[in-house]
N, C-alpha and C. Protein backbone atom coordinates (compact mmCIF):
# COMPACT_ATOMS: atom_id res chain seq x y z
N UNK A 1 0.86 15.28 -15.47
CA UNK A 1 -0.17 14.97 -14.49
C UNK A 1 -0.18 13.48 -14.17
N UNK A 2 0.56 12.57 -15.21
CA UNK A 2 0.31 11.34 -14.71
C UNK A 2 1.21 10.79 -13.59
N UNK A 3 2.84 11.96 -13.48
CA UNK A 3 3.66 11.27 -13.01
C UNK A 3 3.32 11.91 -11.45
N UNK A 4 3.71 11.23 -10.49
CA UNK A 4 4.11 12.11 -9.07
C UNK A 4 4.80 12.38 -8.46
N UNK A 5 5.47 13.18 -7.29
CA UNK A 5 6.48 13.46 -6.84
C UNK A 5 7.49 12.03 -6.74
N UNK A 6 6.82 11.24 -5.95
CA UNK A 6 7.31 9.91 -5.80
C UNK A 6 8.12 9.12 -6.91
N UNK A 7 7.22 8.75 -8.06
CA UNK A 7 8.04 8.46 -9.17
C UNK A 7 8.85 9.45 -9.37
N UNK A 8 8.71 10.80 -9.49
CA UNK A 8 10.17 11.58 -10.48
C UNK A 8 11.00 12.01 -9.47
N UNK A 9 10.85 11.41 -7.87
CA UNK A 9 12.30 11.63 -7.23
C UNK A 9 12.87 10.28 -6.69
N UNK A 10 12.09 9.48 -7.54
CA UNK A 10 12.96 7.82 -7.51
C UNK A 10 14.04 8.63 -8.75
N UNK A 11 13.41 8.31 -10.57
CA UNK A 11 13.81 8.64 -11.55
C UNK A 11 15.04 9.65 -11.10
N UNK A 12 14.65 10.33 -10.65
CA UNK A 12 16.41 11.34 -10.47
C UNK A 12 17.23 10.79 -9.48
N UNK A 13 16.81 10.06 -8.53
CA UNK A 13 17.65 8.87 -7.50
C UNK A 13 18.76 8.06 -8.46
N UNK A 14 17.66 7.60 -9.19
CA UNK A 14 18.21 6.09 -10.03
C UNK A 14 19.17 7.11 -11.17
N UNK A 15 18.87 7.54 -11.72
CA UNK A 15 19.52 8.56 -12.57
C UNK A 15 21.06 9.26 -11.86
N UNK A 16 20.96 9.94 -11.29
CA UNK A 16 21.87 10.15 -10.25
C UNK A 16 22.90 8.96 -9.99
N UNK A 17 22.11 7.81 -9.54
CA UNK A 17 23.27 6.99 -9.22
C UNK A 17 23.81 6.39 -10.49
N UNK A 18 23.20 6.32 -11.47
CA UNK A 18 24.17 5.58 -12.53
C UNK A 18 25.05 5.87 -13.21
N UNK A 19 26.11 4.65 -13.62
CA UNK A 19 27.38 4.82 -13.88
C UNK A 19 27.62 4.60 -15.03
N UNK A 20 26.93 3.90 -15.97
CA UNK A 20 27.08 3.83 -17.12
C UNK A 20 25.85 4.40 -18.03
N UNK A 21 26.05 4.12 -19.68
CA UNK A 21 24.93 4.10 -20.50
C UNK A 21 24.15 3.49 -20.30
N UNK A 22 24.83 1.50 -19.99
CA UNK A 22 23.70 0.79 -19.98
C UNK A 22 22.99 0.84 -18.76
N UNK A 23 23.01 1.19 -17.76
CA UNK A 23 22.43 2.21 -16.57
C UNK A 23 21.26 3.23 -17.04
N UNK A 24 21.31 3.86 -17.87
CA UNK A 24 20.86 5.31 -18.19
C UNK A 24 20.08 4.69 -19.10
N UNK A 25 20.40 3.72 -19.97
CA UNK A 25 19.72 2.55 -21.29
C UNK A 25 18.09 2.26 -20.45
N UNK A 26 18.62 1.67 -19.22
CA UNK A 26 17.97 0.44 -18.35
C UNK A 26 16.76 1.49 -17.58
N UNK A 27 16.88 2.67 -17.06
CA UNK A 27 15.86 3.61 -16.87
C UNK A 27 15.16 4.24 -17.89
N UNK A 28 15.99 4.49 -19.19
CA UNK A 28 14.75 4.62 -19.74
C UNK A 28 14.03 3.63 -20.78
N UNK A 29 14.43 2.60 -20.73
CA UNK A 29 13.80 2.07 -21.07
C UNK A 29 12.69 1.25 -20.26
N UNK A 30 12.86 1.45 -19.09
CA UNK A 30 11.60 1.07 -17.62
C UNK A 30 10.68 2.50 -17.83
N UNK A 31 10.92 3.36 -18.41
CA UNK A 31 10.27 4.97 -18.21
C UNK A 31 9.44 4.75 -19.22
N UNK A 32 9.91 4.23 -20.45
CA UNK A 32 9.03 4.19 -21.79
C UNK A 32 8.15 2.52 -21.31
N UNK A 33 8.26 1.77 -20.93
CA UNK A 33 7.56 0.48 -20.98
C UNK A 33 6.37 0.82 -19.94
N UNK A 34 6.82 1.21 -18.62
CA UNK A 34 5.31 2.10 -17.81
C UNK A 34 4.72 3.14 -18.72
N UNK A 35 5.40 4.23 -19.73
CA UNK A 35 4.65 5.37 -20.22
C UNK A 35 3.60 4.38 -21.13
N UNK A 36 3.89 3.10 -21.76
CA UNK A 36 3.30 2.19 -23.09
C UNK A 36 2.24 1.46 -22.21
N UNK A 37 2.78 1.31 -21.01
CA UNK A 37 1.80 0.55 -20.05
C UNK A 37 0.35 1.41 -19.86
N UNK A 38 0.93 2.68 -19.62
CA UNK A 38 -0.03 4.06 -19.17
C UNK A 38 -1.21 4.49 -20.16
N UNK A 39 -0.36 4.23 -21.34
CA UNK A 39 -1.64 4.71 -22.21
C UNK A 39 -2.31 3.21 -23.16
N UNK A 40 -1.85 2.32 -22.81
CA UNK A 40 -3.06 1.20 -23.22
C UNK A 40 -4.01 1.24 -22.31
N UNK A 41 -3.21 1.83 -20.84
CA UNK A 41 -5.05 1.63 -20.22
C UNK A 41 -5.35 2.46 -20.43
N UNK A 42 -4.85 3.87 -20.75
CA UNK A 42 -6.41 4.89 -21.01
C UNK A 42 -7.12 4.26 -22.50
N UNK A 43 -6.08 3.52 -23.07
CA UNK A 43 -7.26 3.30 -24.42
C UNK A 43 -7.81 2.42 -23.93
N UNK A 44 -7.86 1.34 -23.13
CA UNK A 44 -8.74 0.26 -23.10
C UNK A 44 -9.76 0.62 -21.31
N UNK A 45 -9.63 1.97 -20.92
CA UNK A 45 -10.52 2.77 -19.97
C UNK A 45 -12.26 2.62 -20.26
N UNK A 46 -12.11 3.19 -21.36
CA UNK A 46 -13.70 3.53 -22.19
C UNK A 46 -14.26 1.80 -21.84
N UNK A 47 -13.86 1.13 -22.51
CA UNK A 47 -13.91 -0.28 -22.88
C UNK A 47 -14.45 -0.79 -21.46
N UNK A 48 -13.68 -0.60 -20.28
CA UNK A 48 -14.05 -1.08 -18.91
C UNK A 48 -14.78 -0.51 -18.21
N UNK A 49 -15.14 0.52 -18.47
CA UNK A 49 -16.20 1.20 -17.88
C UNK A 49 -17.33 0.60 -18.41
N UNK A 50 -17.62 0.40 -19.68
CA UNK A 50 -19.26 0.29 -20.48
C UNK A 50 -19.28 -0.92 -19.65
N UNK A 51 -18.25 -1.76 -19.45
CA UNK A 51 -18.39 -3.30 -19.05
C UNK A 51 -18.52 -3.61 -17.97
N UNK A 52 -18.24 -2.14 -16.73
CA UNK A 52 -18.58 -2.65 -15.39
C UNK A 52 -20.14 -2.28 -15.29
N UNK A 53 -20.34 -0.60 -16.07
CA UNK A 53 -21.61 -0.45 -15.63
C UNK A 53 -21.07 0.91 -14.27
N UNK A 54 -22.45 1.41 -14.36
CA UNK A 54 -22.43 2.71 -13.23
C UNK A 54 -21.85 2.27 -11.50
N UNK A 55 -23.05 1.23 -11.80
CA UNK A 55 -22.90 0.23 -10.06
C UNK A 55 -21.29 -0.31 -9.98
N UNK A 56 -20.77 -1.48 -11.22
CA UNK A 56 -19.66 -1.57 -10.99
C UNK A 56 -18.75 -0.76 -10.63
N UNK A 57 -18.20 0.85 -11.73
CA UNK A 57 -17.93 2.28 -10.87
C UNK A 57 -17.77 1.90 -9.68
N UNK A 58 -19.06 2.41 -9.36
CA UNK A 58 -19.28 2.95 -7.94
C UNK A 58 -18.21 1.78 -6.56
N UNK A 59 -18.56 0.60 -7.17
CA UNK A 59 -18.25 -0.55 -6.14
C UNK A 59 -16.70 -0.36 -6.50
N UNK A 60 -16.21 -0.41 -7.30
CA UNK A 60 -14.51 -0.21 -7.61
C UNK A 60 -13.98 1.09 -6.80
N UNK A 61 -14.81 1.82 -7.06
CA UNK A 61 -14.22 3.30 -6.66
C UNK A 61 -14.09 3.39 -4.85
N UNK A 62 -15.26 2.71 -4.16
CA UNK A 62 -15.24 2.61 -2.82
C UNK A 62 -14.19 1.60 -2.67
N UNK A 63 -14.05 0.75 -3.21
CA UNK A 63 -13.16 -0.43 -2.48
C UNK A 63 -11.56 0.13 -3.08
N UNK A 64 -11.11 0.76 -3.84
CA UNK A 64 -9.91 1.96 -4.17
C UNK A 64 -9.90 2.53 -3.13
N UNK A 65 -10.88 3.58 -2.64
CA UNK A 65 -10.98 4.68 -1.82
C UNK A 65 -10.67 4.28 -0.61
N UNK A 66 -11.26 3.21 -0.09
CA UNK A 66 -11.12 2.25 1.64
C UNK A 66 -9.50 1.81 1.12
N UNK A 67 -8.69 1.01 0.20
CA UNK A 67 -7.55 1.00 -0.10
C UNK A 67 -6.40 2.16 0.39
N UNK A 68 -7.08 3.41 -0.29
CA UNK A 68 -6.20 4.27 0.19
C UNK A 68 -6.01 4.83 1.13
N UNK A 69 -7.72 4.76 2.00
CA UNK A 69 -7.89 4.88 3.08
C UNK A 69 -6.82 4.22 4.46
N UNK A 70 -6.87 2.86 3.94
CA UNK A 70 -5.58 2.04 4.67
C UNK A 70 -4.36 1.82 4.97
N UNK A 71 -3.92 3.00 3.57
CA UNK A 71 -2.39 2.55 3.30
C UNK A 71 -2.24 3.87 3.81
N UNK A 72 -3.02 5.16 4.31
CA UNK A 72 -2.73 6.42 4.11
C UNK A 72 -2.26 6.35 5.81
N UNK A 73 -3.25 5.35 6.52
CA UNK A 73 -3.31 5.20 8.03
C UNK A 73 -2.12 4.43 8.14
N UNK A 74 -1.79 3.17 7.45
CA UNK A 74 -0.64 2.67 7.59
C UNK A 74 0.56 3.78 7.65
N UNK A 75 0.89 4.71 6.63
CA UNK A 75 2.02 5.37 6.28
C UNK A 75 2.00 6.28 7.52
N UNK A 76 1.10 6.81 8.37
CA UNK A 76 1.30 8.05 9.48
C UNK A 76 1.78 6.64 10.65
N UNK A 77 0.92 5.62 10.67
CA UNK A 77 0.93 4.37 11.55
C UNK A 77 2.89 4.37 11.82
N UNK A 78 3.76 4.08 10.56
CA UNK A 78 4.82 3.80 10.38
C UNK A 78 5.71 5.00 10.58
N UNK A 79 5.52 6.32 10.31
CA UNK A 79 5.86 7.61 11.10
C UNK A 79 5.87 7.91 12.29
N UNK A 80 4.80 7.41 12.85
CA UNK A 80 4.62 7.84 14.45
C UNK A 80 5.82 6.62 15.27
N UNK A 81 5.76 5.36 14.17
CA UNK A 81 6.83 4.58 15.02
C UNK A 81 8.41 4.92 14.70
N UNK A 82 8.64 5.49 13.83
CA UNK A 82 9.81 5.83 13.15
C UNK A 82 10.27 7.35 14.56
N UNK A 83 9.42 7.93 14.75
CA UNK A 83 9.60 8.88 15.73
C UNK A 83 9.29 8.41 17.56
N UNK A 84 8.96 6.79 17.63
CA UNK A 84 9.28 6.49 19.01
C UNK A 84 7.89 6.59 19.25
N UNK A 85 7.02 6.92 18.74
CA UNK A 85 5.48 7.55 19.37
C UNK A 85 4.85 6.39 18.87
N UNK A 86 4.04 5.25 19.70
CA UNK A 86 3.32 4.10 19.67
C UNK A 86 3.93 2.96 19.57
N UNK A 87 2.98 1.80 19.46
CA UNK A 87 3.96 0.46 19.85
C UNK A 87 4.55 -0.13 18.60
């Protein structure tokens, strides 16, 4: 659940193209340093929450949400030009 399409069809990209061990070394060891990355923040999650507070939440979660909101409009934005449709 943590990974998404995106990451695991880079991972079989990069995988795919490599030619050696130290190739195959070099992904997973980028796979294990994000997985070590991944779960210090769920342990240090609890910790940032007590410290923002409900309100903090709330204010993080809208200004995430308008984030994705932007990049989601950007990505159709960059489709519609990729297909000739807008300026």
């Amino acid at each position: 659940m943590i990974v998404g399409p995106g990451a695991i069809t880079t991972i079989i990209l990069l995988a795919g193209n490599a030619t050696s061990a130290a190739d195959f070394g070099a992904i997973a060891g980028v796979l294990m340093a994000v997985l070590l990355i991944t779960f210090l923040a769920f342990l240090v999650a609890p910790t940032i929450e007590r410290a923002l507070g409900k309100t903090g939440l709330n204010i993080v979660t809208r200004v995430l949400g308008m984030l994705l909101a932007a990049l989601a409009v950007q990505f159709v934005l960059d489709g519609l030009r990729g297909f000739g449709i807008g300026g």
